[in-house]
C-alpha atoms as a PDB file:
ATOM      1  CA  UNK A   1       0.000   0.000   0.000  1.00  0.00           C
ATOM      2  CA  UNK A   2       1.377   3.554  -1.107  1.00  0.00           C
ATOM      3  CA  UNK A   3       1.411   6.510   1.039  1.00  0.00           C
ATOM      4  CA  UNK A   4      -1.566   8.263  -0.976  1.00  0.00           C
ATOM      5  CA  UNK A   5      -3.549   5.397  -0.732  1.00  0.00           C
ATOM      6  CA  UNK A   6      -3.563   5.047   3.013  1.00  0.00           C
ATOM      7  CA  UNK A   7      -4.248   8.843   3.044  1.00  0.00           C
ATOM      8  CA  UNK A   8      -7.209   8.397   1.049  1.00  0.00           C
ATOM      9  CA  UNK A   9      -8.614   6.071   3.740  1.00  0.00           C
ATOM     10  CA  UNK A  10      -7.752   8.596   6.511  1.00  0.00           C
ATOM     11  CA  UNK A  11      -9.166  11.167   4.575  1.00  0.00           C
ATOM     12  CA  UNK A  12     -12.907   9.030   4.464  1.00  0.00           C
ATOM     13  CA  UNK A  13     -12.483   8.389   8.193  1.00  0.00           C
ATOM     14  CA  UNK A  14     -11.951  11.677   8.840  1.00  0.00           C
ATOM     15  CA  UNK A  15     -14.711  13.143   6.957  1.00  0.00           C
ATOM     16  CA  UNK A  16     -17.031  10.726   8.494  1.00  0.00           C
ATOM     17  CA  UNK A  17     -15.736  11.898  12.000  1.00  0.00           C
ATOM     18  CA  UNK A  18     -16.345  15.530  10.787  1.00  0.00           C
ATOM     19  CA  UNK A  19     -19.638  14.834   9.541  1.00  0.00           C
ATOM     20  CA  UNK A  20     -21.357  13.245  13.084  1.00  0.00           C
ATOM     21  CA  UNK A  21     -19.183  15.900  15.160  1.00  0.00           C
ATOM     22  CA  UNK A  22     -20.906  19.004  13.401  1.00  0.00           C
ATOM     23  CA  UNK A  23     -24.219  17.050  13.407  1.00  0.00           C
ATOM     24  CA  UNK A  24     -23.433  16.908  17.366  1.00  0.00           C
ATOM     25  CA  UNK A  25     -23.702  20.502  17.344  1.00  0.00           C
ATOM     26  CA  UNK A  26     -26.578  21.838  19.339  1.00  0.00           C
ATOM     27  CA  UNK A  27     -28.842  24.160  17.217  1.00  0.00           C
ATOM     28  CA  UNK A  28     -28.469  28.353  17.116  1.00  0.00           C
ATOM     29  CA  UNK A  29     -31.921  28.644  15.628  1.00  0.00           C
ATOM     30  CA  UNK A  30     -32.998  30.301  12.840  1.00  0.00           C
ATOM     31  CA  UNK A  31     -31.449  27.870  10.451  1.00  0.00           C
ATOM     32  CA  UNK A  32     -31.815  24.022   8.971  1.00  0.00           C
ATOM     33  CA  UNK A  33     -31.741  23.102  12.521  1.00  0.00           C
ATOM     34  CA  UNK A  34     -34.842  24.486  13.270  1.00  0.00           C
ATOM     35  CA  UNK A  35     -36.784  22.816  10.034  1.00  0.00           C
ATOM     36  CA  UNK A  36     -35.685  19.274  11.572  1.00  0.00           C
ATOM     37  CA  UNK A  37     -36.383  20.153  15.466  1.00  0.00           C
ATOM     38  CA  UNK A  38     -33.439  21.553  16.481  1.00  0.00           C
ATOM     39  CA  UNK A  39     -34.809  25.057  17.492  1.00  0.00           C
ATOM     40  CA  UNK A  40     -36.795  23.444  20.634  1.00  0.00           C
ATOM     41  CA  UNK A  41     -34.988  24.436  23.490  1.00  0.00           C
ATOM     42  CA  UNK A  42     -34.820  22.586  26.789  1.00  0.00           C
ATOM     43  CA  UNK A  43     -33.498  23.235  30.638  1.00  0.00           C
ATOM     44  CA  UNK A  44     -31.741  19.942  30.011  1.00  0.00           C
ATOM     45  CA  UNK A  45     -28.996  21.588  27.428  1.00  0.00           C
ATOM     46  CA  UNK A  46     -25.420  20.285  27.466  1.00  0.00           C
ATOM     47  CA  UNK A  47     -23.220  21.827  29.412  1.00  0.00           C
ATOM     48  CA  UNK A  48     -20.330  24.373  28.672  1.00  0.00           C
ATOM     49  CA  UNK A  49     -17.523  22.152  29.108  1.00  0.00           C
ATOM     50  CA  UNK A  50     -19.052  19.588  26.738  1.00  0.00           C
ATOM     51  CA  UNK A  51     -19.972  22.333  24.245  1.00  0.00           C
ATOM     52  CA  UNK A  52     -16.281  23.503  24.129  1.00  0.00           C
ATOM     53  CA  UNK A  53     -14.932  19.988  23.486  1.00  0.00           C
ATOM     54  CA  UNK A  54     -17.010  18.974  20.932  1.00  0.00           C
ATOM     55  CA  UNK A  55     -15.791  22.665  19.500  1.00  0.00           C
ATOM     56  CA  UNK A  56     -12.094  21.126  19.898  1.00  0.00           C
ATOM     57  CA  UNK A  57     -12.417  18.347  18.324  1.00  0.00           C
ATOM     58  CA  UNK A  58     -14.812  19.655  15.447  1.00  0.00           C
ATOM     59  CA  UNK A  59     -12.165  21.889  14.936  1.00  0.00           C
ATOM     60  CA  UNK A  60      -9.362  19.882  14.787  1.00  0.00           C
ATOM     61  CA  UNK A  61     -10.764  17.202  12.861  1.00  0.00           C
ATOM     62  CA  UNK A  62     -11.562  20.230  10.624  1.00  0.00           C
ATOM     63  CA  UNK A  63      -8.049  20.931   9.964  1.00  0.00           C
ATOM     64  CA  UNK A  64      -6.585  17.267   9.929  1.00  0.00           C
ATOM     65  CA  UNK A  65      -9.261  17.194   6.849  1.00  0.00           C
ATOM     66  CA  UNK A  66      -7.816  20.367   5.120  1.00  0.00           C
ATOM     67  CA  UNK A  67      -4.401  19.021   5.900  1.00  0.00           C
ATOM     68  CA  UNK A  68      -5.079  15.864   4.216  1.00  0.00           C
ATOM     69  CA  UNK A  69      -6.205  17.342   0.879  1.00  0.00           C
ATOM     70  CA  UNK A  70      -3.528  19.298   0.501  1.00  0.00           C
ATOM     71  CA  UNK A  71      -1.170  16.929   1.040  1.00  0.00           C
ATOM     72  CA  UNK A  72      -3.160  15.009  -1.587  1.00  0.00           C
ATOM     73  CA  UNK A  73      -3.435  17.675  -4.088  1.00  0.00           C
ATOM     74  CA  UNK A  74       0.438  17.830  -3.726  1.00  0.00           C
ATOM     75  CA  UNK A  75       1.223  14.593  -3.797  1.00  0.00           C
ATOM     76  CA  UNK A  76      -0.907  14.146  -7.264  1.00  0.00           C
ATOM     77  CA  UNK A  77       0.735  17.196  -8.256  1.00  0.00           C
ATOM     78  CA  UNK A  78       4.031  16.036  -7.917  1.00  0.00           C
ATOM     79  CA  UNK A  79       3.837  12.705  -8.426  1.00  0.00           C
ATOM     80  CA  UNK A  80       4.992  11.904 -12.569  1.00  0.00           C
ATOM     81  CA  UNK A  81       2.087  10.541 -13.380  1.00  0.00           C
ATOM     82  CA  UNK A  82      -0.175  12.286 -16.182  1.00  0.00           C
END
């Protein structure tokens, strides 16, 4: 297995992380969220702590994912092969 290759499969676990971590998200209103529920409000919200972690990690599996394709646009770039 090449080193693109087993980027490629990072890069599909990663976006798969990204995907359920920003679904995670509780809703601001006045968007999508609210056409699927997420603009009902309860006392029972998560708390801040929890709320800034799941920002953390949003955010850096955010930029492992941007990381990854451009690593993969270079490496297809600069590879030889046309």
């Amino acid at each position: 297995m090449n080193f693109e290759f087993v980027l490629q499969i990072i890069l599909v676990i990663v976006s798969v992380a990204l995907v359920f971590a920003v679904l995670l998200h509780k809703g601001r209103g006045g968007g999508l969220s609210d056409m699927f529920g997420g603009g009902v409000t309860s006392g029972l919200s998560a708390s801040g702590v929890a709320e800034r972690n799941l920002n953390r990690i949003t955010i850096t599996l955010a930029l492992l994912w941007g990381g990854i394709i451009i690593v993969l646009g270079l490496l297809s770039r600069f590879s030889g092969d046309f």
